[in-house]
C-alpha atoms as a PDB file:
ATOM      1  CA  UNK A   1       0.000   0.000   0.000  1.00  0.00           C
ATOM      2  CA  UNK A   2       1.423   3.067  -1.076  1.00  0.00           C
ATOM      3  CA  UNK A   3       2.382   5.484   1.558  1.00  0.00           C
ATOM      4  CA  UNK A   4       2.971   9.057  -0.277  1.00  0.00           C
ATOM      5  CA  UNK A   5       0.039  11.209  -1.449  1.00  0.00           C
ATOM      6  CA  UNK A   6      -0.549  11.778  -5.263  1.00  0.00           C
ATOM      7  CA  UNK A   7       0.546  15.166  -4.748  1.00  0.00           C
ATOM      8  CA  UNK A   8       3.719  14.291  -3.269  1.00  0.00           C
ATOM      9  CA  UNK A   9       4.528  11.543  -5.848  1.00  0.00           C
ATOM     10  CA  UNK A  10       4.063  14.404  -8.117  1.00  0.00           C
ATOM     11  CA  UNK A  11       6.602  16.563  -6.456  1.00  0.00           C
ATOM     12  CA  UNK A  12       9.489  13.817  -5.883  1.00  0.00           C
ATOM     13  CA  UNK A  13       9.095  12.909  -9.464  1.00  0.00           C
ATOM     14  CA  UNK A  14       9.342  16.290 -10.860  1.00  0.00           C
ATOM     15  CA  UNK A  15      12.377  17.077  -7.945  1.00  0.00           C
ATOM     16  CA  UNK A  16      14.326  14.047  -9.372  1.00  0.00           C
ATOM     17  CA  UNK A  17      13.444  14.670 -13.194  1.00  0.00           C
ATOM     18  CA  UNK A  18      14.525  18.285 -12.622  1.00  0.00           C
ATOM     19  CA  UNK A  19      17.970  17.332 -10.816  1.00  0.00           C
ATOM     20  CA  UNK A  20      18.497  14.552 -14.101  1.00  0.00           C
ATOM     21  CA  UNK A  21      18.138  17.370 -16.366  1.00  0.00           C
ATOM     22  CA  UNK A  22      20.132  19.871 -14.781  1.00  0.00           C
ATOM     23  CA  UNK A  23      23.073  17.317 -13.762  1.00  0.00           C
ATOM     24  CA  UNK A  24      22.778  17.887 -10.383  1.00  0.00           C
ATOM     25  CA  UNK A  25      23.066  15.761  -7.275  1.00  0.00           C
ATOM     26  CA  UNK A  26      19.926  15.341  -5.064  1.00  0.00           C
ATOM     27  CA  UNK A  27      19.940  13.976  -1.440  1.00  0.00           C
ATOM     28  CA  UNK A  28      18.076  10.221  -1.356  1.00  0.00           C
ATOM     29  CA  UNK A  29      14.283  11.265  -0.746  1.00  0.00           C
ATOM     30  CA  UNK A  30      13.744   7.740   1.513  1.00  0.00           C
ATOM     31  CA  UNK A  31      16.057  10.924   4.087  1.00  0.00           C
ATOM     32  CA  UNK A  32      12.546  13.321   3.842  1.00  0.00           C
ATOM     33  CA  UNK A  33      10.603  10.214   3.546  1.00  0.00           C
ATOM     34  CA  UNK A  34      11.473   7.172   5.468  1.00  0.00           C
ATOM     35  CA  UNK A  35       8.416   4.990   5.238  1.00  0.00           C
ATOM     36  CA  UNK A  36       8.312   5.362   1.423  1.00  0.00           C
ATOM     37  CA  UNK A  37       7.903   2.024   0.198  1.00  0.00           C
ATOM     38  CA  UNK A  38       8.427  -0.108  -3.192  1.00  0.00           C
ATOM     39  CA  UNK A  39       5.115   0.856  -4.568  1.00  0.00           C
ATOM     40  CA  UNK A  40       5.694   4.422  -3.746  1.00  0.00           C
ATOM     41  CA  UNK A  41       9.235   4.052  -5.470  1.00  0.00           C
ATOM     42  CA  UNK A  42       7.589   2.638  -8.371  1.00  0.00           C
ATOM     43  CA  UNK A  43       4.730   5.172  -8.747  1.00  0.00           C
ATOM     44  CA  UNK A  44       7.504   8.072  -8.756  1.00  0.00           C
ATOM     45  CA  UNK A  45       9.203   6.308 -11.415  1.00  0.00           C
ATOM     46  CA  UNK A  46       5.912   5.680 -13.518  1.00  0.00           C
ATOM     47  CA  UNK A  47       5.452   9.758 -12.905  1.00  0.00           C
ATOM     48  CA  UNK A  48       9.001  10.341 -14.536  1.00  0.00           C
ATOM     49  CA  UNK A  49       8.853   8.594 -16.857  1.00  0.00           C
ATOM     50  CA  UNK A  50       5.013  10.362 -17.749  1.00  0.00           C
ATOM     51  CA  UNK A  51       7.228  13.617 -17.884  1.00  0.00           C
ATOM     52  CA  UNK A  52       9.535  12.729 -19.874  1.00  0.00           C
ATOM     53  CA  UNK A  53       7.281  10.814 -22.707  1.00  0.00           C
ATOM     54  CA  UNK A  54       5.485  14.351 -22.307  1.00  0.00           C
ATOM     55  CA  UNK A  55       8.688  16.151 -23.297  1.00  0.00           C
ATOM     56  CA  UNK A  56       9.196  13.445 -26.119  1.00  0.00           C
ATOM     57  CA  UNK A  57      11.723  11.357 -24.674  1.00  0.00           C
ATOM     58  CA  UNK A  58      11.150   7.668 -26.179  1.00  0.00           C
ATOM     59  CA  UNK A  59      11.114   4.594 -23.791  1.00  0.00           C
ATOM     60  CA  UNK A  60      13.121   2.364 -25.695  1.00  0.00           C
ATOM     61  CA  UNK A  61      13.483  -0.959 -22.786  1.00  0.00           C
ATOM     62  CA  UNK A  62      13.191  -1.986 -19.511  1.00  0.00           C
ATOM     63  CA  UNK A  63      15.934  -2.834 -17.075  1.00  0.00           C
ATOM     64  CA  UNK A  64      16.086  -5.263 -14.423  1.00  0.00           C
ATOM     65  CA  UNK A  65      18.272  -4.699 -11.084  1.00  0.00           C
ATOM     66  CA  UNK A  66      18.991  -6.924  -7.920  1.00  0.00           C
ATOM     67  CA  UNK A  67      18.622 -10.165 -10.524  1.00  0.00           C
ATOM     68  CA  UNK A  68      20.409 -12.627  -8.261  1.00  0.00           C
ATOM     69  CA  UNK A  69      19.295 -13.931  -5.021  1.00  0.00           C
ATOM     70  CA  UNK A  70      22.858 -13.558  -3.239  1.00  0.00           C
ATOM     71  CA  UNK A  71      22.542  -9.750  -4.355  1.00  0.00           C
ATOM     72  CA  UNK A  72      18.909  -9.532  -2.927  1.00  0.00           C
ATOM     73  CA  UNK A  73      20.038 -10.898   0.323  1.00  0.00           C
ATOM     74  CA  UNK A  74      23.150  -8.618   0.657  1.00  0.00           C
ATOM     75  CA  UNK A  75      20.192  -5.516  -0.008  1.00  0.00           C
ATOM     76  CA  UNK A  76      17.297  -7.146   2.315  1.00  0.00           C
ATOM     77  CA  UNK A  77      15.239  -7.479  -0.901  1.00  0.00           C
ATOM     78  CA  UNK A  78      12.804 -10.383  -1.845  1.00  0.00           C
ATOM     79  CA  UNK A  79      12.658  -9.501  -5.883  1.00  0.00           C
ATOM     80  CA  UNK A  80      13.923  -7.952  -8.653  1.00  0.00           C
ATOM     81  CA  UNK A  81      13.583  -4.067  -8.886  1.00  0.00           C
ATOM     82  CA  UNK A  82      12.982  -3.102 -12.451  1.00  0.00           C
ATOM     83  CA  UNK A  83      12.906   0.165 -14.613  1.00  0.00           C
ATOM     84  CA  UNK A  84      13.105   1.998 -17.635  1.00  0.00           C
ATOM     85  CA  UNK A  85      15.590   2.854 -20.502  1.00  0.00           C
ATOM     86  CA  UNK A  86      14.773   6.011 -22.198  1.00  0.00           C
ATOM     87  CA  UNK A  87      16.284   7.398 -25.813  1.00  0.00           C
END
């Protein structure tokens, strides 16, 4: 269950989108926002890349991280994280 409001989704996506575009670093957001969770992570994500298919940008793959299950267990995951590739 996602913890951050649709508004503040909004906000960390358009923070993060803004620092990629600028080239410029950005503190993590899990400091401001400690019980952010995988869905939240994943509906930020889903909002950047929204912005950037709005600026024209075209998604051209997916990525998968934290594939192995010795990785996984070294990060105190249980499965795969997974993103984009843009143009």
């Amino acid at each position: 269950m996602s913890t951050l409001s649709r508004e503040v989704i909004a906000q960390l996506a358009e923070h993060l989108e803004s620092a990629e575009l600028q080239a410029r670093d950005v503190t993590k957001i899990t400091d401001d926002y400690p019980n952010m969770d995988f869905e939240d992570a994943y509906d930020i994500q889903w909002e950047i890349r929204r912005l950037k298919e709005a600026r024209g940008t075209k998604i051209v793959g997916m990525k998968m991280g934290l594939t192995s299950w010795a990785k996984m267990a070294q990060m105190g995951v249980q499965e795969p994280c997974y993103g984009f590739l843009a143009d």
